[in-house]
Protein backbone atom coordinates (compact mmCIF):
# COMPACT_ATOMS: atom_id res chain seq x y z
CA UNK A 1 74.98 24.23 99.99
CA UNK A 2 75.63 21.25 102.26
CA UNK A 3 74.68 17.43 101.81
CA UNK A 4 71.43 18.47 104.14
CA UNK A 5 70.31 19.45 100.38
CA UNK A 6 70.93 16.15 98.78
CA UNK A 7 73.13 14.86 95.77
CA UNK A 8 72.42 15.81 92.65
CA UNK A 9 70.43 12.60 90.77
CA UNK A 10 69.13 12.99 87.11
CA UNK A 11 67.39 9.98 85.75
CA UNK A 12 63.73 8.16 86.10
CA UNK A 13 62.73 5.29 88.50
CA UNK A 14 59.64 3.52 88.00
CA UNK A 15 58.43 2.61 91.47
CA UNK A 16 56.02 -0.38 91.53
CA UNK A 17 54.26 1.41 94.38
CA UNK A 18 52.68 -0.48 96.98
CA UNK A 19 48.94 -0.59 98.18
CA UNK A 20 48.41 1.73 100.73
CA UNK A 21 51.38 4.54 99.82
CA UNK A 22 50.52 7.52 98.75
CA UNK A 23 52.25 8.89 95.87
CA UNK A 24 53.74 11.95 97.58
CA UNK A 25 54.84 9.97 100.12
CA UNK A 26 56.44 7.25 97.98
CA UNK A 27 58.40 10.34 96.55
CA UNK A 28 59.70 11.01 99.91
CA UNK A 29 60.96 7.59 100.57
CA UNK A 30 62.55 7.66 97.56
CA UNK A 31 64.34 10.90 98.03
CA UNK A 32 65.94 9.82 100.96
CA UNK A 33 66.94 5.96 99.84
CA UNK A 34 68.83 7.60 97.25
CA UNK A 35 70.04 11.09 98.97
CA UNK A 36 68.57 13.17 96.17
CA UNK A 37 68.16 17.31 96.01
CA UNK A 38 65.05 17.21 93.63
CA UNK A 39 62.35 14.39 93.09
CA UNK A 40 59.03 14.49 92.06
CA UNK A 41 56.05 12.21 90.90
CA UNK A 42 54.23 12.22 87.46
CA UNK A 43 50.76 12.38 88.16
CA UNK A 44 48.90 10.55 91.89
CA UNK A 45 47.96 6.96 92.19
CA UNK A 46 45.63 5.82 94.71
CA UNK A 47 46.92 5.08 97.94
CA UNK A 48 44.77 2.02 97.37
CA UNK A 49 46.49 1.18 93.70
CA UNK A 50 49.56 -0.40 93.03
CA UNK A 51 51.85 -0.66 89.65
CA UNK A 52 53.44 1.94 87.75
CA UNK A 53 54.50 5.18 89.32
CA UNK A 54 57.34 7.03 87.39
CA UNK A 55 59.43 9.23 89.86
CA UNK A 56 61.85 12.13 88.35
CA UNK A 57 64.72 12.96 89.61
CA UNK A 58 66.37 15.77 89.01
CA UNK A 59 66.84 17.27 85.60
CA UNK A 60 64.14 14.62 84.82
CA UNK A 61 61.50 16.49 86.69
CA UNK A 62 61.56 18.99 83.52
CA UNK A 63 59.65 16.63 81.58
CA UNK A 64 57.29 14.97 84.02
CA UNK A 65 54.95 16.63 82.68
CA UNK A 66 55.07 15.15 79.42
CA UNK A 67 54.27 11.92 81.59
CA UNK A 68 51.58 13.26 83.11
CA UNK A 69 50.30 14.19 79.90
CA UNK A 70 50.49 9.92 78.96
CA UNK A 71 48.17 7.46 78.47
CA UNK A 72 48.18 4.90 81.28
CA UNK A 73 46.68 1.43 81.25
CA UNK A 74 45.14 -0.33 84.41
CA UNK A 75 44.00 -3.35 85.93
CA UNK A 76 41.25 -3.11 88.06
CA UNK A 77 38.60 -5.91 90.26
CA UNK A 78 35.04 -4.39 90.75
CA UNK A 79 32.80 -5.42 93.65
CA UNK A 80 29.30 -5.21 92.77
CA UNK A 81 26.16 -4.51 95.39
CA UNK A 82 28.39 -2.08 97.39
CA UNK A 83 28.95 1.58 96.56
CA UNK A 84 31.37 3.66 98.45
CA UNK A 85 31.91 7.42 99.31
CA UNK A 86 35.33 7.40 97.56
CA UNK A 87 34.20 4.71 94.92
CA UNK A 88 37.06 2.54 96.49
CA UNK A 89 37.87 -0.05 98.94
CA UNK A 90 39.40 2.64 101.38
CA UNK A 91 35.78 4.92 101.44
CA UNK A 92 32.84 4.32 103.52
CA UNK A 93 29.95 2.05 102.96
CA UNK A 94 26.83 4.06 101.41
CA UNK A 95 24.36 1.42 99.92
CA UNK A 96 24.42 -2.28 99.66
CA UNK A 97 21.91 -3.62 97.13
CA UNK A 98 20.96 -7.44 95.57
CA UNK A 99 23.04 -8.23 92.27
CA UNK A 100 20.52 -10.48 91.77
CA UNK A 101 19.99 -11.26 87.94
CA UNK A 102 23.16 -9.49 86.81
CA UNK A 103 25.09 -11.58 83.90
CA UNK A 104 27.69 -11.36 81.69
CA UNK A 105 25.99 -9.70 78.87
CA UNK A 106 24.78 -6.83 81.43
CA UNK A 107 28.68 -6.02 82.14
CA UNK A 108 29.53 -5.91 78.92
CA UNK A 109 26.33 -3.61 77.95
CA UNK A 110 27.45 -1.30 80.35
CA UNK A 111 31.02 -0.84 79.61
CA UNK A 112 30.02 -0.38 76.46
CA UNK A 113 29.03 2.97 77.66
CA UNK A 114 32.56 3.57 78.68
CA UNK A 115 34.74 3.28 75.44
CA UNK A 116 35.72 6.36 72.94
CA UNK A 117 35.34 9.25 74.00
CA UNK A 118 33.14 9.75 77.23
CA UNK A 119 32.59 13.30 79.24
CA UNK A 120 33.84 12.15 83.42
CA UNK A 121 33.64 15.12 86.30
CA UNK A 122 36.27 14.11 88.43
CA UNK A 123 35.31 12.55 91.87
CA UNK A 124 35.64 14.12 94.99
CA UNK A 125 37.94 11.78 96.30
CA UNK A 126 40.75 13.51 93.84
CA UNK A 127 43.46 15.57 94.02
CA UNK A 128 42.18 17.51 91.59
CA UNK A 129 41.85 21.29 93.04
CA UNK A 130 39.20 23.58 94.10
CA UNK A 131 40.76 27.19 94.96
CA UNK A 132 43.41 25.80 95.92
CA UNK A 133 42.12 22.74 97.73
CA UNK A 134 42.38 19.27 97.23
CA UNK A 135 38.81 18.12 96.40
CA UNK A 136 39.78 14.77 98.89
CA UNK A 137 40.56 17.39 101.77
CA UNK A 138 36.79 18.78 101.36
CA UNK A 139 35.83 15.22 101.27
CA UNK A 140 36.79 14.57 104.08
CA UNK A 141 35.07 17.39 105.68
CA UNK A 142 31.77 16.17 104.17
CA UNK A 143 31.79 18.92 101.18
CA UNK A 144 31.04 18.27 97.90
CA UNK A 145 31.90 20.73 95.60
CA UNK A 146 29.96 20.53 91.89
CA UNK A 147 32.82 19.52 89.46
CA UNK A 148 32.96 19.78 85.17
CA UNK A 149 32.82 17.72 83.45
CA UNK A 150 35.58 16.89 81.18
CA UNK A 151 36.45 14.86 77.83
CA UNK A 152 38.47 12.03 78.38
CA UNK A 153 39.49 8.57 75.67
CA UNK A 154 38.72 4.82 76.72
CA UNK A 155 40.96 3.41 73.92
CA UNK A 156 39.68 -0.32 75.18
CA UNK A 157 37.78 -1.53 78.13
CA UNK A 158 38.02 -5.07 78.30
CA UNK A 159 36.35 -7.36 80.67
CA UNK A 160 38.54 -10.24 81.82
CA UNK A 161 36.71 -12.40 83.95
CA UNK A 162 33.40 -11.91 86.25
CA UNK A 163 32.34 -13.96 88.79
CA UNK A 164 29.71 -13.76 91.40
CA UNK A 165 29.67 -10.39 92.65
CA UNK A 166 33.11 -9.32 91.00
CA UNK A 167 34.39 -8.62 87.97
CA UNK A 168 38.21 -7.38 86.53
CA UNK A 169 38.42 -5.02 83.35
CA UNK A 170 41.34 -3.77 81.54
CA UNK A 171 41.51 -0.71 80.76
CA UNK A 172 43.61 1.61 79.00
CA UNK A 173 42.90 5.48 78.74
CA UNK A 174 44.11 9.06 78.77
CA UNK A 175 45.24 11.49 81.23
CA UNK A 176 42.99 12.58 83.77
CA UNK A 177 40.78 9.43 83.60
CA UNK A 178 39.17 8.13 86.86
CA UNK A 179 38.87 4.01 87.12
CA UNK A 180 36.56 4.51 90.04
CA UNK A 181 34.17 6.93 88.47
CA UNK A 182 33.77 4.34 85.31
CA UNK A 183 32.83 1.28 88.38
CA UNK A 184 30.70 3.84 90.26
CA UNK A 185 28.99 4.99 87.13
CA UNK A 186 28.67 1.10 85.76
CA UNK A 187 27.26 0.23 89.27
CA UNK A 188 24.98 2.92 88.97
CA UNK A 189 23.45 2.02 85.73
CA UNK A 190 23.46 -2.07 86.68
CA UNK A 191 21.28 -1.01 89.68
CA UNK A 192 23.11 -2.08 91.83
CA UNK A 193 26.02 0.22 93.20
CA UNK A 194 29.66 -0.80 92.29
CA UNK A 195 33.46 0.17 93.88
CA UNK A 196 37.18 -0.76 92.87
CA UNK A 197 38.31 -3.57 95.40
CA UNK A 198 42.04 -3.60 93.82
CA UNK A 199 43.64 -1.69 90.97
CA UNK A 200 46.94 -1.91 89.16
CA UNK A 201 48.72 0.45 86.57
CA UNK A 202 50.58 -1.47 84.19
CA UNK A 203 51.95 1.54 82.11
CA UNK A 204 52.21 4.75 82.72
CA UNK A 205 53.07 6.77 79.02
CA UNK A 206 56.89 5.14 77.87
CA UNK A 207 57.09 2.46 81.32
CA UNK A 208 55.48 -0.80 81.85
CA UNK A 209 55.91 -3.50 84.16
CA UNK A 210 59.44 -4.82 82.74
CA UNK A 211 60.65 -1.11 83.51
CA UNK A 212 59.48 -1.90 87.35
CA UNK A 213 61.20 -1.70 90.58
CA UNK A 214 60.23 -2.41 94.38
CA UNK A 215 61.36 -0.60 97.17
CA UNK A 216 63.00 -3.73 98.69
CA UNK A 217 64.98 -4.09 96.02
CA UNK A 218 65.66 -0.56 96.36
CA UNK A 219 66.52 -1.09 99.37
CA UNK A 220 68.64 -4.04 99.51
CA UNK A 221 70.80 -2.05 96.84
CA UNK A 222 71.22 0.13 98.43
CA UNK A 223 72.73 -1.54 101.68
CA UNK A 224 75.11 -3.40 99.08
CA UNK A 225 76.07 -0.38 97.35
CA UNK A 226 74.49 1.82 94.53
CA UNK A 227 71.29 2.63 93.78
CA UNK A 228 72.60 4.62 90.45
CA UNK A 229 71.98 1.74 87.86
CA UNK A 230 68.10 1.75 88.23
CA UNK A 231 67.71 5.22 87.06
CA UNK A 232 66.84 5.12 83.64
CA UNK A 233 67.89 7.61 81.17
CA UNK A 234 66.12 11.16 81.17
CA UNK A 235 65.45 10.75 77.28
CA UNK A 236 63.14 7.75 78.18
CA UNK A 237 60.68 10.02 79.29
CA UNK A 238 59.89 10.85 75.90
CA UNK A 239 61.51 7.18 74.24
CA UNK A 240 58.38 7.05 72.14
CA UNK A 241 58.37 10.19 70.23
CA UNK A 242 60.28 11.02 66.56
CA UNK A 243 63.91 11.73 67.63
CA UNK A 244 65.76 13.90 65.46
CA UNK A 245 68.99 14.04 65.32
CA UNK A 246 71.48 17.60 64.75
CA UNK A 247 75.01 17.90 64.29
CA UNK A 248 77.52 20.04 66.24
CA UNK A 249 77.00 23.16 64.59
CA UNK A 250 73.04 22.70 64.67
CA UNK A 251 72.60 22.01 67.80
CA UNK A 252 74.74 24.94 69.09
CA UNK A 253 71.88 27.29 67.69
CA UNK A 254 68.85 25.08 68.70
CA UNK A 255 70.89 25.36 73.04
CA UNK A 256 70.85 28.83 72.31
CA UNK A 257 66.71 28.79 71.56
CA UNK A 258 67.06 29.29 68.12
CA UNK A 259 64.16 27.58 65.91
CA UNK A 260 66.26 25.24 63.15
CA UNK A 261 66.18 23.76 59.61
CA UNK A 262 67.09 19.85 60.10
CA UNK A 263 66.55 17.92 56.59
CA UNK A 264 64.14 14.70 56.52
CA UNK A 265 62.65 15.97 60.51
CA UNK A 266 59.24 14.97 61.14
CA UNK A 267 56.80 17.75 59.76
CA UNK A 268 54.46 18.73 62.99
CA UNK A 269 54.23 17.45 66.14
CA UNK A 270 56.59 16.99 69.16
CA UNK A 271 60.40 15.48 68.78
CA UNK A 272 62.94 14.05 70.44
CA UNK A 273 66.28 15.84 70.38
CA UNK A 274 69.98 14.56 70.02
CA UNK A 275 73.23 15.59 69.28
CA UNK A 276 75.45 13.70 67.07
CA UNK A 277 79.29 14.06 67.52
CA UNK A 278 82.25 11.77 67.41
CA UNK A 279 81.74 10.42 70.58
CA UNK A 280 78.30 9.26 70.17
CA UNK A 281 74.58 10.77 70.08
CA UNK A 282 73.55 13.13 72.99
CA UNK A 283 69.89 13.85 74.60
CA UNK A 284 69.52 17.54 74.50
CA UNK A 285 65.14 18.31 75.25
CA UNK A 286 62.51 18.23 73.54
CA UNK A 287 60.95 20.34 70.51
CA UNK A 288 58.41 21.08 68.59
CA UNK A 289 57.69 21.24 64.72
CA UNK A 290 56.97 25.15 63.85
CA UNK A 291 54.65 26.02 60.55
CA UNK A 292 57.42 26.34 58.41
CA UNK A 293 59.05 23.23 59.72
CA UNK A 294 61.94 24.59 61.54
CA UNK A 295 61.92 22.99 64.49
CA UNK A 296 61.59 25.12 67.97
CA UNK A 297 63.11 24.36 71.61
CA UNK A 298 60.75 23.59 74.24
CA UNK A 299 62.73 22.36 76.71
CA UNK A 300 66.45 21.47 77.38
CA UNK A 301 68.66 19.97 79.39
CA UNK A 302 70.71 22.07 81.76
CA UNK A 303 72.98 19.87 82.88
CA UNK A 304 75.69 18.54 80.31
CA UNK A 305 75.92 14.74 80.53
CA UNK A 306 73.05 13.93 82.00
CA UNK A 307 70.96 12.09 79.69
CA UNK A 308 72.90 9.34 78.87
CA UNK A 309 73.74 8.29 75.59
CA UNK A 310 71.34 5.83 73.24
């Protein structure tokens, strides 16, 4: 069990990933600036996007996918008059077309079409999988599979400035939603063929850009000292649910998977969970409201002292 393994890290770092990294390997970068056993990311972002990307380490990496599960909001600058294999600035040139005539109110008409509730098949530039494949790996081999459609939520889609050829729209969705199909799908319906020149996440589920760090500063730290005191908390993952709080005696049941009674808890749904004891209140996993409002462990920590204390 040598260091070859890595230190044991628990804790969340949101990475304000570069343009051009890739997600997996902006996990490996930071798995060896801090010399951790176990980190892992909460869902891809473009190599070509920048912004948000939570990374869990350690014990942390239990609820990523609680993360993934999060709504994210985005920035994003549309080029109209050129559409692209990938729907991006890193994909091949397919058509160029006039924008000729295209205003303001046509933008707006059109992302009208993209707010609520809309049905999106995921591009084929994703890492979404296809027995077992990456749909971007058959891509690349000129392969397009035929992808479902799923449901997916605009909450807003805001357009915050156009000019000439360009535009920039804020946007802030659920899971699983694809930025690029919404421009390709616009620049479709415009006439005109549309891709996504530049895109930031601003928030990714509980972390926004005051939450952010870069990996010079990352570095830097690091050559003074610690890196330690930009993990944040594993209980932030989940920051924004109910929390509910058990004493001793309570919580001894719930660690050993017990469903439990806990007076004034929130009556369905998914909680936050905390110890309280002399010494302050403890993170302990998340649960979830049963029928008969006992609530049920989902998922704990293993590691005692971990969490950090709020």
């Amino acid at each position: 069990m040598g260091s070859r393994r890595g230190r044991v890290v628990d804790g969340i770092v949101a990475i304000d990933k570069p343009r051009g990294m890739s997600s997996n390997d902006a996990v490996q970068k930071a798995k060896r600036l801090f010399g951790a056993r176990k980190v892992g990311h909460t869902g891809s972002l473009d190599p070509l996007a920048t912004g948000v990307l939570p990374l869990c380490f350690g014990e942390a990496t239990k609820f990523s996918r609680y993360l993934l599960a999060s709504d994210k909001k985005y920035r994003a600058r549309i080029k109209l008059g050129v559409a692209t294999d990938s729907g991006d600035a890193d994909g091949k040139i397919v058509s160029k077309r006039s924008t000729g005539g295209i205003g303001r109110p046509d933008i707006e008409k059109a992302l009208n079409c993209f707010r609520g509730e809309i049905m999106q098949a995921p591009p084929m530039f994703s890492a979404v999988k296809h027995k077992g494949q990456p749909l971007y790996k058959l891509a690349r081999q000129g392969i397009e599979i035929e992808r479902e459609a799923r449901a997916v939520t605009i909450y807003s889609n805001e357009l915050v400035s156009f000019e000439g050829d360009e535009f920039e729209v804020d946007t802030h969705c659920s899971k699983g939603t694809y930025v690029r199909a919404i421009a390709e799908e616009m620049g479709e319906m415009l006439g005109c063929g549309a891709h996504v020149t530049a895109l930031r996440r601003s928030r990714a589920g509980p972390y926004g850009e005051s939450d952010l760090v870069t990996f010079d500063e990352l570095e830097k730290s690091r050559e003074q000292g610690s890196l330690d005191p930009y993990l944040q908390p594993v209980w932030t993952a989940v920051r924004e649910w109910p929390e509910v709080s058990l004493n001793e005696d309570v919580a001894y049941y719930l660690r050993h998977g017990q469903p439990v009674i806990v007076p004034h808890s929130p009556t369905s749904g998914w909680v936050r969970l905390s110890e309280s004891s002399g010494t302050g209140c403890r993170f302990l996993g998340v649960g979830e409201v049963l029928d008969d409002g006992r609530i049920a462990p989902r998922r704990l920590l293993t590691r005692a002292g971990v969490a950090g204390r709020h």
